[in-house]
PDB file of N, CA and C in Angstrom:
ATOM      1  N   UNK A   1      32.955  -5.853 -47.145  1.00  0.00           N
ATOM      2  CA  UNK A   1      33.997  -5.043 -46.537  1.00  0.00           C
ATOM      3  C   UNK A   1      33.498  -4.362 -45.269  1.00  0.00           C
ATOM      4  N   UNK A   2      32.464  -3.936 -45.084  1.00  0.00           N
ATOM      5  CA  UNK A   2      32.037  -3.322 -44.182  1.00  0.00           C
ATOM      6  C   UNK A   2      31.359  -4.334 -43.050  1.00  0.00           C
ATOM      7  N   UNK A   3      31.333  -5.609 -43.170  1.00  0.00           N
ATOM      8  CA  UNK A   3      31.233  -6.461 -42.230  1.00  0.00           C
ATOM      9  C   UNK A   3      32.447  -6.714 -41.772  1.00  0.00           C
ATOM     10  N   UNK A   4      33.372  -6.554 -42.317  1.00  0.00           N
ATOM     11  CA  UNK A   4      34.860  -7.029 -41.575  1.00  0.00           C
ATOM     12  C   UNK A   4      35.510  -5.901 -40.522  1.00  0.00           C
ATOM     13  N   UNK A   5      35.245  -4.674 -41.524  1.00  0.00           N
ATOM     14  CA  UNK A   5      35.636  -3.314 -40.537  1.00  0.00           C
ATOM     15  C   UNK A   5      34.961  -3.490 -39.229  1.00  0.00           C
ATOM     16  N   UNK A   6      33.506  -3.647 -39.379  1.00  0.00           N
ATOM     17  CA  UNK A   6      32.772  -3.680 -38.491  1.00  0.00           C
ATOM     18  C   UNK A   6      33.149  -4.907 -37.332  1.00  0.00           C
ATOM     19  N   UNK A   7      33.440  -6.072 -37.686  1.00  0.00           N
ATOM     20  CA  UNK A   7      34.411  -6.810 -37.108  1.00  0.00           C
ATOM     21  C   UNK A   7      35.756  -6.417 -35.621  1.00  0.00           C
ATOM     22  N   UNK A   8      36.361  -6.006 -37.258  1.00  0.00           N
ATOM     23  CA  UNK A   8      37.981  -5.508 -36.586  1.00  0.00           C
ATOM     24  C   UNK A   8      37.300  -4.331 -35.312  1.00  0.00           C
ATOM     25  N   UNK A   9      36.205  -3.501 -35.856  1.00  0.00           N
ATOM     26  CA  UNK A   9      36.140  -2.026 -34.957  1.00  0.00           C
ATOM     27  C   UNK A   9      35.877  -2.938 -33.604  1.00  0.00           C
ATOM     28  N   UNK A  10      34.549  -4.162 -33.805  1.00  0.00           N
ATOM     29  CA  UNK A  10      34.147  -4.739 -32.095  1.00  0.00           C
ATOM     30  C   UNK A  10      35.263  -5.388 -31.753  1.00  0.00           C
ATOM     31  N   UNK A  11      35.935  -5.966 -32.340  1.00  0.00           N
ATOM     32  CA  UNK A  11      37.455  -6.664 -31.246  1.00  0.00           C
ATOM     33  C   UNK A  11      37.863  -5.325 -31.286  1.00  0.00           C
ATOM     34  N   UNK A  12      38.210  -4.625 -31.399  1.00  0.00           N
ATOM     35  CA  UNK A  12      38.963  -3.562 -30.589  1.00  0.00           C
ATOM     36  C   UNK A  12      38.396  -2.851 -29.518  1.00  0.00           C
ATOM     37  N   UNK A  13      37.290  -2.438 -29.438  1.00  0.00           N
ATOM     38  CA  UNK A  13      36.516  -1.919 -28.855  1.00  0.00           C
ATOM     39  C   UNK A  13      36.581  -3.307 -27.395  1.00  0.00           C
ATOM     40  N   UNK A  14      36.475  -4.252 -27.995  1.00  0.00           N
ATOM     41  CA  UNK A  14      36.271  -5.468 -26.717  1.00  0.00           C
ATOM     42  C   UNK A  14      38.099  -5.196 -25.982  1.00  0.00           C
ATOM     43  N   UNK A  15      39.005  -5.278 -26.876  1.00  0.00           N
ATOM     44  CA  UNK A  15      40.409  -5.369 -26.199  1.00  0.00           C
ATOM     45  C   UNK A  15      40.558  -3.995 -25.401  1.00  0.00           C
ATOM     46  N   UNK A  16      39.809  -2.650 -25.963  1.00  0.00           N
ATOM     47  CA  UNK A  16      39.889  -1.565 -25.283  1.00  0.00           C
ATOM     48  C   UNK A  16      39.437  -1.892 -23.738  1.00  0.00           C
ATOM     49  N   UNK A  17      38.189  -2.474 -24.069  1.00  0.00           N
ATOM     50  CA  UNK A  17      37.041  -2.562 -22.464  1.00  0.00           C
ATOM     51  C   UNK A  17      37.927  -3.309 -21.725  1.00  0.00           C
ATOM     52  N   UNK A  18      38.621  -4.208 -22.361  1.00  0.00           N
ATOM     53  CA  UNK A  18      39.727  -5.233 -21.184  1.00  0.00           C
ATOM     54  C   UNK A  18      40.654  -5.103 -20.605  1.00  0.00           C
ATOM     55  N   UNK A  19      41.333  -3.968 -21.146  1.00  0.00           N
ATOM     56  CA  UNK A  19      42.420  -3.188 -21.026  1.00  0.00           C
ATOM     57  C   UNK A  19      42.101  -2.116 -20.242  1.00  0.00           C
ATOM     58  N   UNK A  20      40.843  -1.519 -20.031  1.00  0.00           N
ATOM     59  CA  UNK A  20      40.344  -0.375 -18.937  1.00  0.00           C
ATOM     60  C   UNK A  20      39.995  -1.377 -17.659  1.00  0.00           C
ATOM     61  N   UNK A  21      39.345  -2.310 -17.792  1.00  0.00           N
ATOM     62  CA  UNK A  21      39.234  -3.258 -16.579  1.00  0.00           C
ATOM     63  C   UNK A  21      40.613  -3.772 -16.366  1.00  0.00           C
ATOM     64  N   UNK A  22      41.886  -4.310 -16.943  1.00  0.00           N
ATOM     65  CA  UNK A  22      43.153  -4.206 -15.823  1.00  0.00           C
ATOM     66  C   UNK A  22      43.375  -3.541 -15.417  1.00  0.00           C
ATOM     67  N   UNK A  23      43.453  -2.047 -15.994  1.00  0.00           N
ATOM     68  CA  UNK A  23      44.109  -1.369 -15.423  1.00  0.00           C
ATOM     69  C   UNK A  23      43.179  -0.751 -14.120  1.00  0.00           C
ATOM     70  N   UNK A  24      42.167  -0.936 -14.191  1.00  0.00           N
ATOM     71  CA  UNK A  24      41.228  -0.499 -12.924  1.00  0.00           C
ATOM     72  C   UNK A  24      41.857  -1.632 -11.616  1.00  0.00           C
ATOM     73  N   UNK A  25      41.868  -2.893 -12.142  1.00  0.00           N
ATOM     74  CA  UNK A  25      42.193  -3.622 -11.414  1.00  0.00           C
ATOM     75  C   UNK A  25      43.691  -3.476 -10.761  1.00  0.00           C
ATOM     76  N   UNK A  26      44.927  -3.491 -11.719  1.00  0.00           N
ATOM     77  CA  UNK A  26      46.190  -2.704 -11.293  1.00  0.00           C
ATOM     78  C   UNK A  26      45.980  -1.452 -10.389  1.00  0.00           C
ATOM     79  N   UNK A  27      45.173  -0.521 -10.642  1.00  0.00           N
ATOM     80  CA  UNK A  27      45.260   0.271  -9.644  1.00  0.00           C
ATOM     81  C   UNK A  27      44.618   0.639  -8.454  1.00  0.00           C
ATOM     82  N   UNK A  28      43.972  -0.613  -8.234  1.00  0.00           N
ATOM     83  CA  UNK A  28      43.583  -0.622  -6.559  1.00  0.00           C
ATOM     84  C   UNK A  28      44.361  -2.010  -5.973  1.00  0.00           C
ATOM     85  N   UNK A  29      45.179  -2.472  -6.754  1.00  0.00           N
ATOM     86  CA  UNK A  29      46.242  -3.294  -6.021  1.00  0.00           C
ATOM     87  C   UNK A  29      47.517  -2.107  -5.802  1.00  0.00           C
ATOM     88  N   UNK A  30      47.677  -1.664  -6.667  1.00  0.00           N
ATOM     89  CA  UNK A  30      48.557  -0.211  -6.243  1.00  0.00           C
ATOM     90  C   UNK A  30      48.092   0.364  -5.032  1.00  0.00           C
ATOM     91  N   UNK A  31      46.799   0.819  -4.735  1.00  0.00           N
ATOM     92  CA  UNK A  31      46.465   1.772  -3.983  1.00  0.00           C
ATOM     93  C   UNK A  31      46.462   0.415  -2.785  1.00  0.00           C
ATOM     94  N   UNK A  32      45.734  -0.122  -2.853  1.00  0.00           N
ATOM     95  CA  UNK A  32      46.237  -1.551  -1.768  1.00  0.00           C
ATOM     96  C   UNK A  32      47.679  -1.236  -0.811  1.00  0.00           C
ATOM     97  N   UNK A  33      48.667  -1.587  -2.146  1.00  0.00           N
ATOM     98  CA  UNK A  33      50.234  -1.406  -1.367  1.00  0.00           C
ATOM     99  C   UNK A  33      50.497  -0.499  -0.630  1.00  0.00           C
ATOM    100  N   UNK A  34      50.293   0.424  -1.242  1.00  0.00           N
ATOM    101  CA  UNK A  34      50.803   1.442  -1.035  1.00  0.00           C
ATOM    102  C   UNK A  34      50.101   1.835   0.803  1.00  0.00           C
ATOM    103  N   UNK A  35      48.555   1.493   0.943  1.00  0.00           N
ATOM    104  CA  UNK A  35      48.430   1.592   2.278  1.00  0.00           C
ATOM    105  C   UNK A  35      49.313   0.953   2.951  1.00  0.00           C
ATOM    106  N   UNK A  36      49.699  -0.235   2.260  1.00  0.00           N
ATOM    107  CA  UNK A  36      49.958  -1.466   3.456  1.00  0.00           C
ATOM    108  C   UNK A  36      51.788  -1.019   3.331  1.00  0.00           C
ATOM    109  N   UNK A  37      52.399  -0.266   3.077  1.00  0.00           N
ATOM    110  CA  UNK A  37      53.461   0.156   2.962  1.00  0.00           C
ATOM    111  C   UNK A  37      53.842   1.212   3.443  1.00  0.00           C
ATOM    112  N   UNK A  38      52.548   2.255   3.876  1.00  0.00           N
ATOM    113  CA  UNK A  38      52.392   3.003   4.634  1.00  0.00           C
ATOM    114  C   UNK A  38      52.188   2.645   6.222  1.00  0.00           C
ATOM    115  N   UNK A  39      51.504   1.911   6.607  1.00  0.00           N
ATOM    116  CA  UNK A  39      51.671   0.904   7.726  1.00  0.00           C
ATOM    117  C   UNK A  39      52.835   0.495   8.006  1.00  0.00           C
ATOM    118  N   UNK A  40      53.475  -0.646   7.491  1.00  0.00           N
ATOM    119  CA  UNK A  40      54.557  -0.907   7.421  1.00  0.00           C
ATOM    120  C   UNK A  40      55.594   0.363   7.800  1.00  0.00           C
ATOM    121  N   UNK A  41      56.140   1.531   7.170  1.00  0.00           N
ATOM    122  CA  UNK A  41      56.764   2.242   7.402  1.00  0.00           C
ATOM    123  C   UNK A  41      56.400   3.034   8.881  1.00  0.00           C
ATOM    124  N   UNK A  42      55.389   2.823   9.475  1.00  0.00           N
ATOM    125  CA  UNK A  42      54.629   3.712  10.580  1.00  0.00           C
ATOM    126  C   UNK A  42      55.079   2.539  11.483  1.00  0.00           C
ATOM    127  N   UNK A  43      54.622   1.122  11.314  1.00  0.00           N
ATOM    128  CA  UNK A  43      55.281   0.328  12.556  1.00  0.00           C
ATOM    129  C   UNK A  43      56.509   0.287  12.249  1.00  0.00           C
ATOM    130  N   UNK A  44      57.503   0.405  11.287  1.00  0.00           N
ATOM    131  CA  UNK A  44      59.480   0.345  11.320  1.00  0.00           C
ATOM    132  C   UNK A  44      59.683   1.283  12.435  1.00  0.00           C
ATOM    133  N   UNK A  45      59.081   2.709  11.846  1.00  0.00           N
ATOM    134  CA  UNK A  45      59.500   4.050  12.552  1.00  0.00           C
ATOM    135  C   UNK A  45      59.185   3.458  14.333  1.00  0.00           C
ATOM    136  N   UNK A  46      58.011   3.355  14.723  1.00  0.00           N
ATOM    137  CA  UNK A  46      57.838   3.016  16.028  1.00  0.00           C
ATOM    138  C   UNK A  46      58.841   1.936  16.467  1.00  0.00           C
ATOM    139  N   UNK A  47      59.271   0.756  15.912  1.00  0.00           N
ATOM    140  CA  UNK A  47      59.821  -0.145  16.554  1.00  0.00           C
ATOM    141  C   UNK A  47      62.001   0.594  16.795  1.00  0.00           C
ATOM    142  N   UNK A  48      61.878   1.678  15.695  1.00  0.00           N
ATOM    143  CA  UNK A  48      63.105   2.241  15.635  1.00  0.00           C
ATOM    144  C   UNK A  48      63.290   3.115  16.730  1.00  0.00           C
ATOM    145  N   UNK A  49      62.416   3.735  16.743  1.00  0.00           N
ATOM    146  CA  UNK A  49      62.149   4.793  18.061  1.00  0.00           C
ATOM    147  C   UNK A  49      62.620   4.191  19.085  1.00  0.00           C
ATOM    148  N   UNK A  50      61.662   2.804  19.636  1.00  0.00           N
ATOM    149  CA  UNK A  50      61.712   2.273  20.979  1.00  0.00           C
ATOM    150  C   UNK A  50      62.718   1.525  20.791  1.00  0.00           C
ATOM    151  N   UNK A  51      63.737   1.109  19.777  1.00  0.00           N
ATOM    152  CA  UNK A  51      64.888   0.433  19.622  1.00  0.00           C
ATOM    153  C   UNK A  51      65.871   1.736  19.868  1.00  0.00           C
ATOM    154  N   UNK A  52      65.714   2.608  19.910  1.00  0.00           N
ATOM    155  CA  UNK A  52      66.848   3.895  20.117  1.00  0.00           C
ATOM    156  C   UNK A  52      66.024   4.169  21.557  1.00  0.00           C
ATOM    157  N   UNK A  53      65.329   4.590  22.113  1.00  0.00           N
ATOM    158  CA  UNK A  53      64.834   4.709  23.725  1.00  0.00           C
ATOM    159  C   UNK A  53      65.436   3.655  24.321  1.00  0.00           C
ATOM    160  N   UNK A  54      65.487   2.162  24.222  1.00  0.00           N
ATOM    161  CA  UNK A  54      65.777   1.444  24.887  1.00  0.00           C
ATOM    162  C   UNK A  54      67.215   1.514  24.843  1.00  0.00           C
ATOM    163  N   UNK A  55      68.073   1.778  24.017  1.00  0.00           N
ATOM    164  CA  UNK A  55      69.157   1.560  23.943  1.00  0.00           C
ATOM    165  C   UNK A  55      69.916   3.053  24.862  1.00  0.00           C
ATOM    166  N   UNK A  56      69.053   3.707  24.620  1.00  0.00           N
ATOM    167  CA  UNK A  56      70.068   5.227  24.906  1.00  0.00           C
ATOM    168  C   UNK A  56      69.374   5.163  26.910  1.00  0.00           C
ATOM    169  N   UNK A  57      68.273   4.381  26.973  1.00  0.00           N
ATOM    170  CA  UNK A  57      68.284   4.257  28.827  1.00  0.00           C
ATOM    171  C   UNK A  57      69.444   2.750  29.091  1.00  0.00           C
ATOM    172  N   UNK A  58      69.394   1.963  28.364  1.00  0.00           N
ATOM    173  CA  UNK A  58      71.011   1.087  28.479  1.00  0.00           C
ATOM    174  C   UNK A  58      71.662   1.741  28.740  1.00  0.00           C
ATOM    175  N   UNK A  59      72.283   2.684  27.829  1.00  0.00           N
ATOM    176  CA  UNK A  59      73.810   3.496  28.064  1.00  0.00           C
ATOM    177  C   UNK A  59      73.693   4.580  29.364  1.00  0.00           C
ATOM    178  N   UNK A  60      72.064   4.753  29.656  1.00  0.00           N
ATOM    179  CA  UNK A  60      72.364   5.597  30.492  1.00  0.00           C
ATOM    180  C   UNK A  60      72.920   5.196  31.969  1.00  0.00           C
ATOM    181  N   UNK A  61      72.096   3.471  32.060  1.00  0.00           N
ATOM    182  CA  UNK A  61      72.211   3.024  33.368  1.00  0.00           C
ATOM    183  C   UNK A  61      73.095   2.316  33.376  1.00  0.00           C
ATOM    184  N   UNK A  62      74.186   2.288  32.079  1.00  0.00           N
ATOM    185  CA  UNK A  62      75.412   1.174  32.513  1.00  0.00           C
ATOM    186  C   UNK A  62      77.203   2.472  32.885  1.00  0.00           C
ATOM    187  N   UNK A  63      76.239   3.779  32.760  1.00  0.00           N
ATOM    188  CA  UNK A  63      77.172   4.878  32.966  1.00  0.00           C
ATOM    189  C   UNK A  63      77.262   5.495  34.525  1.00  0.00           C
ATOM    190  N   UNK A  64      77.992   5.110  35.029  1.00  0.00           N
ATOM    191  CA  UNK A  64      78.108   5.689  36.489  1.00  0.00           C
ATOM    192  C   UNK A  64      77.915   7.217  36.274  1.00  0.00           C
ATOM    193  N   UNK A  65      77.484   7.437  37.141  1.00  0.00           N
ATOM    194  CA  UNK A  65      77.554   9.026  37.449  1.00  0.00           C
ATOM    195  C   UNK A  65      78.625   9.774  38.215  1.00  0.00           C
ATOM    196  N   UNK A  66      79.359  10.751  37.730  1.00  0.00           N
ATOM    197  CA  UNK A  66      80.522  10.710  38.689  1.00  0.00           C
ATOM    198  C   UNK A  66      80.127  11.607  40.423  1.00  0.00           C
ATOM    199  N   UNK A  67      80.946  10.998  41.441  1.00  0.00           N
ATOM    200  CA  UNK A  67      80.331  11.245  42.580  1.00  0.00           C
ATOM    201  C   UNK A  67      79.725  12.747  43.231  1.00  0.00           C
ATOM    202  N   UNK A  68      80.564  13.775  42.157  1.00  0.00           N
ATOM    203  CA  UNK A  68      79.881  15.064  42.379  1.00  0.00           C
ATOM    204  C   UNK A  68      78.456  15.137  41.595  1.00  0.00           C
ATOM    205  N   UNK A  69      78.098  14.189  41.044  1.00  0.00           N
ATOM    206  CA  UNK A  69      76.649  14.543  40.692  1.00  0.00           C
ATOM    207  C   UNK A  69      75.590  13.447  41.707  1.00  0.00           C
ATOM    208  N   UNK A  70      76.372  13.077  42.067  1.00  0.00           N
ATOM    209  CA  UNK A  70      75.089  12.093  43.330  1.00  0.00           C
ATOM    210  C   UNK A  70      75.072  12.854  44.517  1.00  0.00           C
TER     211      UNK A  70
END
C-alpha cells in the first residue's frame, strides 16, 4: 500500500511540476502580447493623429478664405 501511495503522490507531484511550467510558459506569451499590443496601439494612435492632421490641412486648403481676411 505504501508503494502505491507513494506512486500516486510522484505522478502528482510530476503533473504539479508540468502544470507550473505551462503556466510559466502562458505567461510570458501573455506578457509577449501584451507588449506587442501596446505597440500596436502606439502606432494606430500615430497613424490616427496624422490621418486627422492631414485631413483637417485638406479642409483647410480646399476652404477659401473670405476676401476680408486676405
Amino acid at each position: 500500500m505504501d508503494t502505491e501511495l507513494a506512486q500516486r503522490l510522484e505522478r502528482l507531484e510530476s503533473h504539479v511540476a508540468n502544470l507550473q511550467r505551462q503556466f510559466e510558459e502562458l505567461n510570458q506569451v501573455i506578457i509577449e502580447q501584451a507588449k506587442s499590443l501596446r505597440k500596436l496601439q502606439a502606432n494606430q494612435q500615430r497613424l490616427a493623429d496624422t490621418v486627422e492632421t492631414t485631413e483637417l490641412d485638406r479642409i483647410k486648403s480646399t476652404n477659401a478664405k473670405p476676401p476680408h481676411y486676405q
